[in-house]
N, C-alpha and C. Protein backbone atom coordinates (compact mmCIF):
# COMPACT_ATOMS: atom_id res chain seq x y z
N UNK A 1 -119.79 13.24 -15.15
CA UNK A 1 -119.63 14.66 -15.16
C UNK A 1 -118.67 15.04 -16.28
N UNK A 2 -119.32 16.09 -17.51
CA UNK A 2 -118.02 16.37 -18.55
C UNK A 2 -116.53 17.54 -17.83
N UNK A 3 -116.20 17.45 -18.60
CA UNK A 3 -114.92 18.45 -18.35
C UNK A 3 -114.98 19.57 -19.12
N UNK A 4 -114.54 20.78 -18.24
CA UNK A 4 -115.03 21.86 -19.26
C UNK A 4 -113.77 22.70 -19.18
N UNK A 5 -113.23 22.78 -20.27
CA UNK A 5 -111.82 23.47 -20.32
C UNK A 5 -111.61 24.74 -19.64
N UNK A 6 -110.54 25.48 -19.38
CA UNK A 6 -110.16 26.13 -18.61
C UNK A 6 -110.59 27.85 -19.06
N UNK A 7 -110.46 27.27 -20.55
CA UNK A 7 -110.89 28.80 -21.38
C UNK A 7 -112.20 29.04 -21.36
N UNK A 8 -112.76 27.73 -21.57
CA UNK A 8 -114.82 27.48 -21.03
C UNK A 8 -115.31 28.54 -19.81
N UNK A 9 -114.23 28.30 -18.81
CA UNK A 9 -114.38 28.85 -17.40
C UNK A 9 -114.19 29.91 -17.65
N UNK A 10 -113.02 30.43 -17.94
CA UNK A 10 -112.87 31.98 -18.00
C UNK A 10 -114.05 32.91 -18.70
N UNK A 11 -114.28 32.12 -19.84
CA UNK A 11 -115.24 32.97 -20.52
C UNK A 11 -116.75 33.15 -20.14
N UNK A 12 -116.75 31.95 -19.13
CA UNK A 12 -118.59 31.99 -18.58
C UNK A 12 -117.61 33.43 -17.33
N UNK A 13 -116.98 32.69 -16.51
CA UNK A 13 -116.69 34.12 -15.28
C UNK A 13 -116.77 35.16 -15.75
N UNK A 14 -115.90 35.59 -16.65
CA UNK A 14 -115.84 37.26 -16.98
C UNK A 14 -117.49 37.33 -17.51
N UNK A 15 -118.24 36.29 -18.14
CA UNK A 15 -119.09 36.74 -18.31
C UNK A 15 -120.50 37.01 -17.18
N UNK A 16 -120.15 36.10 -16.34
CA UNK A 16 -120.61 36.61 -15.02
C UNK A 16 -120.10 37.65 -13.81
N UNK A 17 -118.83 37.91 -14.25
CA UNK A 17 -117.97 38.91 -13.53
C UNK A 17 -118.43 40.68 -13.42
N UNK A 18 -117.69 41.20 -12.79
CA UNK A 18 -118.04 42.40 -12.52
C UNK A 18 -118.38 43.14 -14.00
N UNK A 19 -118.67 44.46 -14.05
CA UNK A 19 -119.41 44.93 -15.50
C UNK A 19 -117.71 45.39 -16.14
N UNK A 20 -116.77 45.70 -14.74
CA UNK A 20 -115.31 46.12 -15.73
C UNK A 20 -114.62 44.88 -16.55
N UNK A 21 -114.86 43.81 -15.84
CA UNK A 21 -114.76 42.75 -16.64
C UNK A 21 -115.13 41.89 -17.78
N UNK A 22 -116.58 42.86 -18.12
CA UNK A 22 -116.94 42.24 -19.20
C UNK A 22 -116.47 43.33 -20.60
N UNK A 23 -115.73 42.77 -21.23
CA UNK A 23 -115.56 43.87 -22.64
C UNK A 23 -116.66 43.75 -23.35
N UNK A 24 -117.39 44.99 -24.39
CA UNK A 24 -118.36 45.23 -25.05
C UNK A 24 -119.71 44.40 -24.65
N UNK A 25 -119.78 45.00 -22.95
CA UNK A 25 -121.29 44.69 -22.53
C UNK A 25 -121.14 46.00 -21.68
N UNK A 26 -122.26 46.96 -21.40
CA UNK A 26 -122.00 48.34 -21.16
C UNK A 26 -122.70 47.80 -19.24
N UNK A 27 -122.23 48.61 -19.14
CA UNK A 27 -122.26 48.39 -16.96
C UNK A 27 -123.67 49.24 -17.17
N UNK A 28 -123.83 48.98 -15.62
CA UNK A 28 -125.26 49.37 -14.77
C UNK A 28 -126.44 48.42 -15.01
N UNK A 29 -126.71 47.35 -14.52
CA UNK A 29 -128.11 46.77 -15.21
C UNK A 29 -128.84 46.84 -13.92
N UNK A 30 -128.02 47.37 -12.76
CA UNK A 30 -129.19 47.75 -11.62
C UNK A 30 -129.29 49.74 -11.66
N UNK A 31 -128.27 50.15 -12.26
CA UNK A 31 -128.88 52.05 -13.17
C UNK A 31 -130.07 51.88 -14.07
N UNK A 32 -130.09 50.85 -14.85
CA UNK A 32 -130.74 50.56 -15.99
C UNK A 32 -132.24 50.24 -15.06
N UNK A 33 -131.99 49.68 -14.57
CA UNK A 33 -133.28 49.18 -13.86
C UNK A 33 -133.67 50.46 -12.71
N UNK A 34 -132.92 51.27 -12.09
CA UNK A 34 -133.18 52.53 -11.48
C UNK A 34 -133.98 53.75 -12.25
N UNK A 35 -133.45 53.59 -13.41
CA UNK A 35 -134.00 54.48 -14.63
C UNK A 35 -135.15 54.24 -15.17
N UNK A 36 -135.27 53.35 -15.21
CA UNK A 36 -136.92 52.49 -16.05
C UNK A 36 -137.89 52.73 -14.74
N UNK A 37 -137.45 52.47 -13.21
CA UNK A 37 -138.47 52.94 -12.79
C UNK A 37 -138.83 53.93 -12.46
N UNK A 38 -137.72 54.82 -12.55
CA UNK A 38 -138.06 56.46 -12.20
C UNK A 38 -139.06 57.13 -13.89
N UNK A 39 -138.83 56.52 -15.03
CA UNK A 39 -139.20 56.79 -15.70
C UNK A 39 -140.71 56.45 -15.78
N UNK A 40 -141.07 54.92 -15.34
CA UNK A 40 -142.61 54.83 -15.13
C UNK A 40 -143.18 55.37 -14.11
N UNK A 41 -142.55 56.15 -13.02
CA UNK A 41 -143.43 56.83 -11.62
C UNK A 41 -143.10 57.95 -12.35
N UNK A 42 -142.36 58.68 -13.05
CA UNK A 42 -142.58 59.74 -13.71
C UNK A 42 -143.89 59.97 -14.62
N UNK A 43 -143.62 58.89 -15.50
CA UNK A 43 -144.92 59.09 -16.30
C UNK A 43 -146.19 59.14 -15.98
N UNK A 44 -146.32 58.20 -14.71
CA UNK A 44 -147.55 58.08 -13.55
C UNK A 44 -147.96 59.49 -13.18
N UNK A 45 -146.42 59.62 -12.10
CA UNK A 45 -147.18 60.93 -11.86
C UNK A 45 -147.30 62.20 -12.39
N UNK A 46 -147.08 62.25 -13.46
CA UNK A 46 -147.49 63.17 -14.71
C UNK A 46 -148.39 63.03 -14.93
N UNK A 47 -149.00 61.65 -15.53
CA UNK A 47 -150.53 61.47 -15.98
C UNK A 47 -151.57 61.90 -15.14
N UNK A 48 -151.15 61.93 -13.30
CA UNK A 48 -152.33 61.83 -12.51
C UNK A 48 -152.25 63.11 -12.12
N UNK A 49 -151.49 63.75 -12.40
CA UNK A 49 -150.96 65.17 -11.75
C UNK A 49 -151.51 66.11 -13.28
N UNK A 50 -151.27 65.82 -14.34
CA UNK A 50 -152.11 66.43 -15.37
C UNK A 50 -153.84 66.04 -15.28
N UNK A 51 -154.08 65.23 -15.01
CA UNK A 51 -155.37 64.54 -14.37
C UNK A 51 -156.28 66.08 -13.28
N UNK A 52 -155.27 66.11 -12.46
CA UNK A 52 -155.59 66.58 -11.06
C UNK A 52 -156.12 67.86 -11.73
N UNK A 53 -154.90 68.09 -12.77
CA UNK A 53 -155.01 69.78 -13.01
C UNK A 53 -155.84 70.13 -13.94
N UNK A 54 -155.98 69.21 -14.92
CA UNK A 54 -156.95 69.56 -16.00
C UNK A 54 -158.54 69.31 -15.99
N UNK A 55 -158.89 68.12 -15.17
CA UNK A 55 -160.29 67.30 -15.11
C UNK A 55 -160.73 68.38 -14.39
N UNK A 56 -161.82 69.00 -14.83
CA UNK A 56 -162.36 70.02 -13.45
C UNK A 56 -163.56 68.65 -12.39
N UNK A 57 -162.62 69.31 -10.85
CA UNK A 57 -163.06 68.58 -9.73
C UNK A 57 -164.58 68.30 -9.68
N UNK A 58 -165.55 69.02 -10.30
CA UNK A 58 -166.72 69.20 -10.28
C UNK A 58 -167.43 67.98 -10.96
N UNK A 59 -166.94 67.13 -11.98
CA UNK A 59 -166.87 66.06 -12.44
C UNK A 59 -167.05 64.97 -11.98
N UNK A 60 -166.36 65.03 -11.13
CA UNK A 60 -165.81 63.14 -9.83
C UNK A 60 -164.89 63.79 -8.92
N UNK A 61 -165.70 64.67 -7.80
CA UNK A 61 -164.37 65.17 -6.70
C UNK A 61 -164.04 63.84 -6.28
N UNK A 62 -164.38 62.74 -5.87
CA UNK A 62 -163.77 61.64 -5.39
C UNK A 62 -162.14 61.28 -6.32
N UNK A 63 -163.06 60.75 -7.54
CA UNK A 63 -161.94 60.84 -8.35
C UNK A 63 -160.40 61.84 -8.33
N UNK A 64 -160.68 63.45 -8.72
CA UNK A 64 -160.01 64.41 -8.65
C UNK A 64 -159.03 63.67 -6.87
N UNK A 65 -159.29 63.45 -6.14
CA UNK A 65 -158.73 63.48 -4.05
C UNK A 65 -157.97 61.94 -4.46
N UNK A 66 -158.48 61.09 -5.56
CA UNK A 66 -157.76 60.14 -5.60
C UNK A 66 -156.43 60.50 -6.50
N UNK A 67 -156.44 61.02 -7.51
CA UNK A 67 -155.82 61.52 -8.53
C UNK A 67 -154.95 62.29 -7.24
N UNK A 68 -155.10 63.15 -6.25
CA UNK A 68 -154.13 63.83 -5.99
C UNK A 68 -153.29 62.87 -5.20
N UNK A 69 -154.11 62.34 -4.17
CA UNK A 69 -152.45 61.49 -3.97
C UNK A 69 -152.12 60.08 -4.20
N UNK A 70 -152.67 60.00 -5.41
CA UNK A 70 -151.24 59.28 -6.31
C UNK A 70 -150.78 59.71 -6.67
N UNK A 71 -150.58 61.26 -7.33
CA UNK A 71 -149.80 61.92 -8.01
C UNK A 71 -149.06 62.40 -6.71
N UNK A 72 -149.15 62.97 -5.36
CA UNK A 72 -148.19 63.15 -4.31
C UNK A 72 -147.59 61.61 -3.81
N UNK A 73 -148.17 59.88 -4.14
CA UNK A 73 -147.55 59.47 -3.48
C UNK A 73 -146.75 58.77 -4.64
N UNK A 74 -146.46 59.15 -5.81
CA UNK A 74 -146.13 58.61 -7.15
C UNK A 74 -145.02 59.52 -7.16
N UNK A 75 -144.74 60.94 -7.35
CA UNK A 75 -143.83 61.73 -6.98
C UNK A 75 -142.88 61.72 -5.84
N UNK A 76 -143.28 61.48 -4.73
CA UNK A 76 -142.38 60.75 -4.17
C UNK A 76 -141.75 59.11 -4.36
N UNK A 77 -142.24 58.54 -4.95
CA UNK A 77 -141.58 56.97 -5.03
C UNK A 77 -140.72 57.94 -6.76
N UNK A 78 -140.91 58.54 -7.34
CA UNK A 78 -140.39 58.84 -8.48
C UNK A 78 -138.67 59.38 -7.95
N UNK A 79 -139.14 60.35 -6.88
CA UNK A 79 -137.73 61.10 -6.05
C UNK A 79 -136.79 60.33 -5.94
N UNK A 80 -137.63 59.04 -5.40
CA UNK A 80 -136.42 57.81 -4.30
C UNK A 80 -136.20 57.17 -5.29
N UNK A 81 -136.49 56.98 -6.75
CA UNK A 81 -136.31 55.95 -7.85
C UNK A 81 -134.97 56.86 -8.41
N UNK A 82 -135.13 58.23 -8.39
CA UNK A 82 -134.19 58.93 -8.95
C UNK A 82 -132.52 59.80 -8.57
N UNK A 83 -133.06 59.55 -6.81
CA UNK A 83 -131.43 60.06 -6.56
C UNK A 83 -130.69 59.20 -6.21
N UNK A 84 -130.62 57.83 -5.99
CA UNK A 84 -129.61 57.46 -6.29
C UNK A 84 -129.23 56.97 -7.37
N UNK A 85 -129.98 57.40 -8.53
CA UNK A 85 -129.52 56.76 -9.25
C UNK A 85 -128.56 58.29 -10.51
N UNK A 86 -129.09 59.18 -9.62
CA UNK A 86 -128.30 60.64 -10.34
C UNK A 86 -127.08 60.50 -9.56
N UNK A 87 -126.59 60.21 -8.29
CA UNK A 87 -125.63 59.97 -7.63
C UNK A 87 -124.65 59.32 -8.35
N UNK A 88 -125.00 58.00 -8.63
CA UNK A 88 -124.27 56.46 -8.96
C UNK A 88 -123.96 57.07 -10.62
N UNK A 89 -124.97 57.76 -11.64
CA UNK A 89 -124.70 58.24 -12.32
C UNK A 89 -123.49 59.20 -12.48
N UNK A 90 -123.35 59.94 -11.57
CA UNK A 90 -122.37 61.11 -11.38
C UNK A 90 -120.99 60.53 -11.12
N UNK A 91 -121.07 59.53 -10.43
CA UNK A 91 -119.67 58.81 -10.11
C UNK A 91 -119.44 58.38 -11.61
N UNK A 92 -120.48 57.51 -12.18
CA UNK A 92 -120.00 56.75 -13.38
C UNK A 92 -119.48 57.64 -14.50
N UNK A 93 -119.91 58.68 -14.40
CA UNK A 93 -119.57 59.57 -15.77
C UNK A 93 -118.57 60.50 -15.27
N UNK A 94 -118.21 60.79 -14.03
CA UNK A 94 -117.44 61.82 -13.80
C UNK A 94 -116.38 61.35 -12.90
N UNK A 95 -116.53 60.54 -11.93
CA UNK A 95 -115.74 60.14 -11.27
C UNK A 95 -115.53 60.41 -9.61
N UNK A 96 -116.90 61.67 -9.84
CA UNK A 96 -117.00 62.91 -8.17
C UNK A 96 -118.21 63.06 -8.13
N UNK A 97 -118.79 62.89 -6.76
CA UNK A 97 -120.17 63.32 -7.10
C UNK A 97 -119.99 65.15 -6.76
N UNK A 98 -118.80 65.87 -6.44
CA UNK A 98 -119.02 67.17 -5.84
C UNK A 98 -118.87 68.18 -7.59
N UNK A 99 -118.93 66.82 -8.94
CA UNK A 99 -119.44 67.63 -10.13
C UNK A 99 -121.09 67.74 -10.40
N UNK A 100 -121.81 66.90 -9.51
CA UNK A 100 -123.09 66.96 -9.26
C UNK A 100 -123.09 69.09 -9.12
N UNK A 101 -122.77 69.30 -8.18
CA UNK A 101 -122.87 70.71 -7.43
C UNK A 101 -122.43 71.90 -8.83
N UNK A 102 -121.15 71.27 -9.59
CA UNK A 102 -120.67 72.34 -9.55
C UNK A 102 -120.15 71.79 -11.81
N UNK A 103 -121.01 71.45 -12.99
CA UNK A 103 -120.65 70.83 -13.64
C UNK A 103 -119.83 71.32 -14.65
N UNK A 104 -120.02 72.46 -14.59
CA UNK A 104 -118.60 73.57 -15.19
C UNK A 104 -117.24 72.73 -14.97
N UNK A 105 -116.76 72.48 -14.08
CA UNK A 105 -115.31 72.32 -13.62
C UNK A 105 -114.79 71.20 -14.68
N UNK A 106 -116.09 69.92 -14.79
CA UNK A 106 -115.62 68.88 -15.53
C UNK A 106 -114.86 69.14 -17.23
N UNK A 107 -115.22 70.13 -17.76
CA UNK A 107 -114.71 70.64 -19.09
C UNK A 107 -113.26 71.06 -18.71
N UNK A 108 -112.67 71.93 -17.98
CA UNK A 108 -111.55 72.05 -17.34
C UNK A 108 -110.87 71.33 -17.28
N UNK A 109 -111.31 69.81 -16.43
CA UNK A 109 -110.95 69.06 -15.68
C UNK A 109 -110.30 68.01 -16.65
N UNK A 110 -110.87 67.74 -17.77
CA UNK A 110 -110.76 66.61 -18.64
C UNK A 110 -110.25 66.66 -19.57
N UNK A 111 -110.49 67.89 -20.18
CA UNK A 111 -109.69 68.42 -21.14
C UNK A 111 -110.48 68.40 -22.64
N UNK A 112 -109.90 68.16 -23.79
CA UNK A 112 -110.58 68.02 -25.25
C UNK A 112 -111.48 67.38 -25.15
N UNK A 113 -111.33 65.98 -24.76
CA UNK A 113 -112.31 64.81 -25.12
C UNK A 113 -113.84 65.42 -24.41
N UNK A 114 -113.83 66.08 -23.15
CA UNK A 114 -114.42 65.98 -22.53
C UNK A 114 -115.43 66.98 -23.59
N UNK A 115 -114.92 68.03 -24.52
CA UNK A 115 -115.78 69.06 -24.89
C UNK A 115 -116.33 68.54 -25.71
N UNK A 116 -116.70 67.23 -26.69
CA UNK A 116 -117.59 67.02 -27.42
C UNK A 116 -119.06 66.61 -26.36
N UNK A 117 -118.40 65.90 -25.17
CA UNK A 117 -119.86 65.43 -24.47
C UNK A 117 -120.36 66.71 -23.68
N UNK A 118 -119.83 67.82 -23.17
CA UNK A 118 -120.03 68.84 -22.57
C UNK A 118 -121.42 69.32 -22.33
N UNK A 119 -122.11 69.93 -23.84
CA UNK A 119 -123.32 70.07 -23.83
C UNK A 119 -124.30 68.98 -23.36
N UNK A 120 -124.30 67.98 -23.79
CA UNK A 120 -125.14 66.81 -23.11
C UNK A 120 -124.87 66.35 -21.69
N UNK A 121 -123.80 66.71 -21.18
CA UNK A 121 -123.98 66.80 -19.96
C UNK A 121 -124.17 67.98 -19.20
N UNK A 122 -123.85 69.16 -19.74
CA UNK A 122 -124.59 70.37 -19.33
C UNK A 122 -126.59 70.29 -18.88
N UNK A 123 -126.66 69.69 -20.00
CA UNK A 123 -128.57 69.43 -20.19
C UNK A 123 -128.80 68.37 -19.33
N UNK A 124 -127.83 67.41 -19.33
CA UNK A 124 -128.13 66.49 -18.09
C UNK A 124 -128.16 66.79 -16.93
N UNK A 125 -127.32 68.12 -16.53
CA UNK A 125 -127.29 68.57 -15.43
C UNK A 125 -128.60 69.31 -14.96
N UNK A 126 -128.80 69.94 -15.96
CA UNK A 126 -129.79 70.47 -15.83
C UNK A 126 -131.36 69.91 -15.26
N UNK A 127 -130.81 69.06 -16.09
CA UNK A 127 -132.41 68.11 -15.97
C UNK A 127 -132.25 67.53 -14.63
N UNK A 128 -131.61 67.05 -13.74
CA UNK A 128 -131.50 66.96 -12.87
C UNK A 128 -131.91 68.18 -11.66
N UNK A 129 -131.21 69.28 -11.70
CA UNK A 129 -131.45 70.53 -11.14
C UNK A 129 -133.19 70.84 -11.05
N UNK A 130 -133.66 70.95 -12.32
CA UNK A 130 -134.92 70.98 -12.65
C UNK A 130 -135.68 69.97 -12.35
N UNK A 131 -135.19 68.96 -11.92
CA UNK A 131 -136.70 67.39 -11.35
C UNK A 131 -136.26 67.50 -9.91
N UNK A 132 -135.56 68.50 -9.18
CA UNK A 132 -135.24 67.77 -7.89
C UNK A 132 -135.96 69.59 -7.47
N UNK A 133 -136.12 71.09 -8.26
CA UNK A 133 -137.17 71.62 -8.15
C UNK A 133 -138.09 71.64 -8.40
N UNK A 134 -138.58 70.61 -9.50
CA UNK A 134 -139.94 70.08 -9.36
C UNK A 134 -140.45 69.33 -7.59
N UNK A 135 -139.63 68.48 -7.57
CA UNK A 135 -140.21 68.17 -6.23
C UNK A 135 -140.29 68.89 -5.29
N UNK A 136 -139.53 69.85 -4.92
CA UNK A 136 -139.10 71.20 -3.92
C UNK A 136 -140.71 72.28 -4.34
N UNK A 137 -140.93 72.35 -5.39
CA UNK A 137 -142.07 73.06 -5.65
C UNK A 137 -143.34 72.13 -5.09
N UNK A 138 -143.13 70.88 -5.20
CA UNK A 138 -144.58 69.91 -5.32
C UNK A 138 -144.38 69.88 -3.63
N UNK A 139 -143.55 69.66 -3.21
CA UNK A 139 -143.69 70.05 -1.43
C UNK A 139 -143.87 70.88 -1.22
N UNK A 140 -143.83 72.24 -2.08
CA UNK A 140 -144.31 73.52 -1.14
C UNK A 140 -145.66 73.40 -1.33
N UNK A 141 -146.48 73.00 -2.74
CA UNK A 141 -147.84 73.01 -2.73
C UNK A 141 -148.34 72.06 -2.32
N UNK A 142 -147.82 70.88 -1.66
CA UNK A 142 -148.27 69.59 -1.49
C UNK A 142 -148.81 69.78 0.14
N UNK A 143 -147.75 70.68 1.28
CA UNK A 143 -147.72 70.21 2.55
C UNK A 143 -149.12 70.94 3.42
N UNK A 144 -149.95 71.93 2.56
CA UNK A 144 -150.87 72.23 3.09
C UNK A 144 -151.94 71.14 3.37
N UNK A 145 -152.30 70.70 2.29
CA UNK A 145 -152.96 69.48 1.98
C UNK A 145 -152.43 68.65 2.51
N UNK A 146 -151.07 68.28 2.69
CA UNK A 146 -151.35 66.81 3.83
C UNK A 146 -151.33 67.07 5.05
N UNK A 147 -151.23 68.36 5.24
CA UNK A 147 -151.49 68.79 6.82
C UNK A 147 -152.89 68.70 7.23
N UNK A 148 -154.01 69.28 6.01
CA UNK A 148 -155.29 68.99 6.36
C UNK A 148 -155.37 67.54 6.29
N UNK A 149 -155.03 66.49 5.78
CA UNK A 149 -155.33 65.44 5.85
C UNK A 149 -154.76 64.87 7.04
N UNK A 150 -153.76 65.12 7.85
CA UNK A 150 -153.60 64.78 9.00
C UNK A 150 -154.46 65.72 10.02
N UNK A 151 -155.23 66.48 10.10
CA UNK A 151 -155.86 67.49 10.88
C UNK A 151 -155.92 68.47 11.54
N UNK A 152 -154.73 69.07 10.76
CA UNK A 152 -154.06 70.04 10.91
C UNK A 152 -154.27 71.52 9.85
N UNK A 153 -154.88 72.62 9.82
CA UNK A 153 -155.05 73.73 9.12
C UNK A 153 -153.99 74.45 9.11
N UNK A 154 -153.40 74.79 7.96
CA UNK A 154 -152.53 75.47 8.10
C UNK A 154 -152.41 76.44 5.90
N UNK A 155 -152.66 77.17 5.79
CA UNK A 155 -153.17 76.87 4.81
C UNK A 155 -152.17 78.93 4.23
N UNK A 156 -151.65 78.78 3.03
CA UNK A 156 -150.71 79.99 2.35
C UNK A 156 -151.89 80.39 1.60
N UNK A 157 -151.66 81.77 1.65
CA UNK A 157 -152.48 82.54 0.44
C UNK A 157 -152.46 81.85 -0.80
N UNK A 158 -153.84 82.60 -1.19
CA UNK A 158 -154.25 81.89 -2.40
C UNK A 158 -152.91 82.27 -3.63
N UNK A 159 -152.69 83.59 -3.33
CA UNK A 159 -151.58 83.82 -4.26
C UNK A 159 -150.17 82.43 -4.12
N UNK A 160 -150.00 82.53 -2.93
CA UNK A 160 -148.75 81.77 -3.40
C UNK A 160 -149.32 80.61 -3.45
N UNK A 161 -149.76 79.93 -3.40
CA UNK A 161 -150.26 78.82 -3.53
C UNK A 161 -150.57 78.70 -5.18
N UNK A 162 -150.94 79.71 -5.81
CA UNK A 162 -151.08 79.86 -7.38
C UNK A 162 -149.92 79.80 -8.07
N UNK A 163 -148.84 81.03 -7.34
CA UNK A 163 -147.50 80.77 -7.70
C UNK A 163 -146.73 79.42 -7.82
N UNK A 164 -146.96 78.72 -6.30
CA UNK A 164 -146.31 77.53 -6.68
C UNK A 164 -147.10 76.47 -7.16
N UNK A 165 -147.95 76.61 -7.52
CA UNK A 165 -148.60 75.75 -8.67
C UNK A 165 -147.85 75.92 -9.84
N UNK A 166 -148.23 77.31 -10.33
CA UNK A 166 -147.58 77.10 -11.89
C UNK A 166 -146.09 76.97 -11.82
N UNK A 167 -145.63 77.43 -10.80
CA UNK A 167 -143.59 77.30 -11.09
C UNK A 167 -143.96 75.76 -11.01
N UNK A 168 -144.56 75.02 -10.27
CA UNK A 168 -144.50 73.13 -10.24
C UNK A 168 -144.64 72.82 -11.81
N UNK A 169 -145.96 72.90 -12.57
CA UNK A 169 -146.52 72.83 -13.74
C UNK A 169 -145.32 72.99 -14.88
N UNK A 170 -144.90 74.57 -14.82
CA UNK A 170 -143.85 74.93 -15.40
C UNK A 170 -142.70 74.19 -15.40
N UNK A 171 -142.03 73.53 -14.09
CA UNK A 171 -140.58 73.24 -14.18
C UNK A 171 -140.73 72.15 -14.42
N UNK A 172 -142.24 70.87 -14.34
CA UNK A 172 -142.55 69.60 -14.62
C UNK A 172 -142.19 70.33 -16.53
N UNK A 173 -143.04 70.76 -17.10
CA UNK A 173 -142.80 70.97 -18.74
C UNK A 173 -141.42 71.12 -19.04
N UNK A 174 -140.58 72.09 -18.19
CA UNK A 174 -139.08 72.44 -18.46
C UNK A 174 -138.29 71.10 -18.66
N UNK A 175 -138.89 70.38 -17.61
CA UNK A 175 -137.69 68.81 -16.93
C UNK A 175 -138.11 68.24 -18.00
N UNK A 176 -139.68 67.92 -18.75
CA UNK A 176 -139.83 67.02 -19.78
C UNK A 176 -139.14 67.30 -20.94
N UNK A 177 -139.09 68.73 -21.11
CA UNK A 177 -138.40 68.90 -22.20
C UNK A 177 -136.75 68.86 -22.65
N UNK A 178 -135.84 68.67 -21.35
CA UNK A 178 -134.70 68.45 -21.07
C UNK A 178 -134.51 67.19 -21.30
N UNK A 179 -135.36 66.63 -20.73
CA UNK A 179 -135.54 64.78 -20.71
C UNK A 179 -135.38 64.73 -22.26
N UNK A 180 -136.38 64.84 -23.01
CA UNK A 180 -136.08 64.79 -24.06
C UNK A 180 -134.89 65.04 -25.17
N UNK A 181 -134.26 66.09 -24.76
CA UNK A 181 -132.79 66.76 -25.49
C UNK A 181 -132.31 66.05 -24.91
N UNK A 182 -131.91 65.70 -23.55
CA UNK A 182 -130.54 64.88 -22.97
C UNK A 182 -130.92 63.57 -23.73
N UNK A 183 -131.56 62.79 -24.07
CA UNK A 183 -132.12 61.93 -24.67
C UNK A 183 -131.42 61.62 -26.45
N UNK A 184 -131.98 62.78 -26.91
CA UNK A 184 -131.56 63.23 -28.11
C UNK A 184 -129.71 63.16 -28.55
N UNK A 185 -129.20 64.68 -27.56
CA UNK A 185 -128.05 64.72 -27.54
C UNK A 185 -127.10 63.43 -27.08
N UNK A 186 -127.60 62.72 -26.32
CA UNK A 186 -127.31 61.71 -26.33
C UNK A 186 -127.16 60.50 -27.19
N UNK A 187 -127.69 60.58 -28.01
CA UNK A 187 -128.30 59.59 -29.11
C UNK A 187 -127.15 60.00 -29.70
N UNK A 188 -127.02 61.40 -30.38
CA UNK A 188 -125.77 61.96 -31.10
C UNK A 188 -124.74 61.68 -30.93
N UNK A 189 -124.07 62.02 -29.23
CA UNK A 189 -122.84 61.49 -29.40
C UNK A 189 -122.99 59.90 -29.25
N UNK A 190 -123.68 59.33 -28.98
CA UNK A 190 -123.16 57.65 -29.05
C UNK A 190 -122.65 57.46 -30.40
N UNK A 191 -123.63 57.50 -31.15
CA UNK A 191 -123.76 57.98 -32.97
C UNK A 191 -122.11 58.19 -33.47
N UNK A 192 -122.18 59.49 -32.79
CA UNK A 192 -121.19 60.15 -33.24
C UNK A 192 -119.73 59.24 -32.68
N UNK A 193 -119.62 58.64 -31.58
CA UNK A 193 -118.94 57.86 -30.98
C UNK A 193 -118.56 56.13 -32.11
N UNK A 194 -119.62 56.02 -32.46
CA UNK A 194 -119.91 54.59 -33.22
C UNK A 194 -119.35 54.82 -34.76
N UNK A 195 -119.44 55.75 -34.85
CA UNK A 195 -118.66 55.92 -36.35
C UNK A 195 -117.51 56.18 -36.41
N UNK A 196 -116.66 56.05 -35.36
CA UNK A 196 -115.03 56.22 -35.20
C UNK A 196 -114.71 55.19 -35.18
């Protein structure tokens, strides 16, 4: 059996050690992995949910009834991929999740430093706000339909039922497009972070 010096040890531990313990290796590789899958049941159920809405049913109604719930049972596995990981997020960047509620306070709270990241976490907030009424919309148009599918009629005017279609449609385009800027702005300050 060789001998492996004492500094050998330290440096494999910390490198197996907690993420505060490792210097210049960035924490979360189970966020990281929370994120990647909320991001592929996102994309899913986008694809099948643009599917649903665009393919006219007249085509392959089979198809169209399959398309809908994967896109209702893809949206939900997308939900559960995504709040805890907006939670665990909120602790990591803020320190509270009660700045989840309220993200104004954190500029206050932190002082200078905090106002270069401000906007990108403003949009992050947002984007959050906006995917958790996407789902709040996709359950209001969703629960008629699985009520008939359990055998149950229960069924909202055609109007609102139109309404919350497009506010769903709509706040799905809003959230993508947030996704994208928080994305962006993000990119910036790291950027902007890396050149100091």
């Amino acid at each position: 059996m060789s001998q492996v010096s004492g500094d050998t040890m330290s440096a494999v531990g910390s490198a197996v050690g907690r993420p505060e313990d490792r210097p210049g290796q960035r924490r979360g590789g189970s966020q990281r992995l929370r994120l990647l899958a909320f991001a592929g049941l996102f994309g899913a159920a986008l694809v099948s949910g643009f599917y649903y809405y665009l393919v006219p049913h007249g085509i392959n109604w089979n198809a169209a009834q399959v398309m809908l719930i994967a896109h209702i049972a893809l949206g939900v596995l997308a939900f559960v991929a995504l709040a805890p990981f907006v939670v665990a997020h909120q602790r990591h960047q803020d320190g509270s999740s009660l700045l989840l509620l309220a993200p104004w306070l954190r500029r206050w709270r932190r002082g200078a430093g905090a106002a270069e990241a401000h906007p990108q976490r403003l949009v992050g907030h947002a984007l959050h706000w906006s995917l958790l009424l996407v789902v709040a919309s996709g359950v209001f148009v969703a629960v008629p339909g699985l009520l008939f599918y359990a055998g149950a009629v229960w069924l909202l005017t055609y109007e609102s039922y139109q309404v919350g279609n497009a506010v769903h449609l709509g706040l799905t385009v809003v959230a993508l497009g947030l996704m994208l800027l928080h994305w962006r702005l993000l990119r910036r300050l790291r950027a902007r972070n890396d050149r100091r």
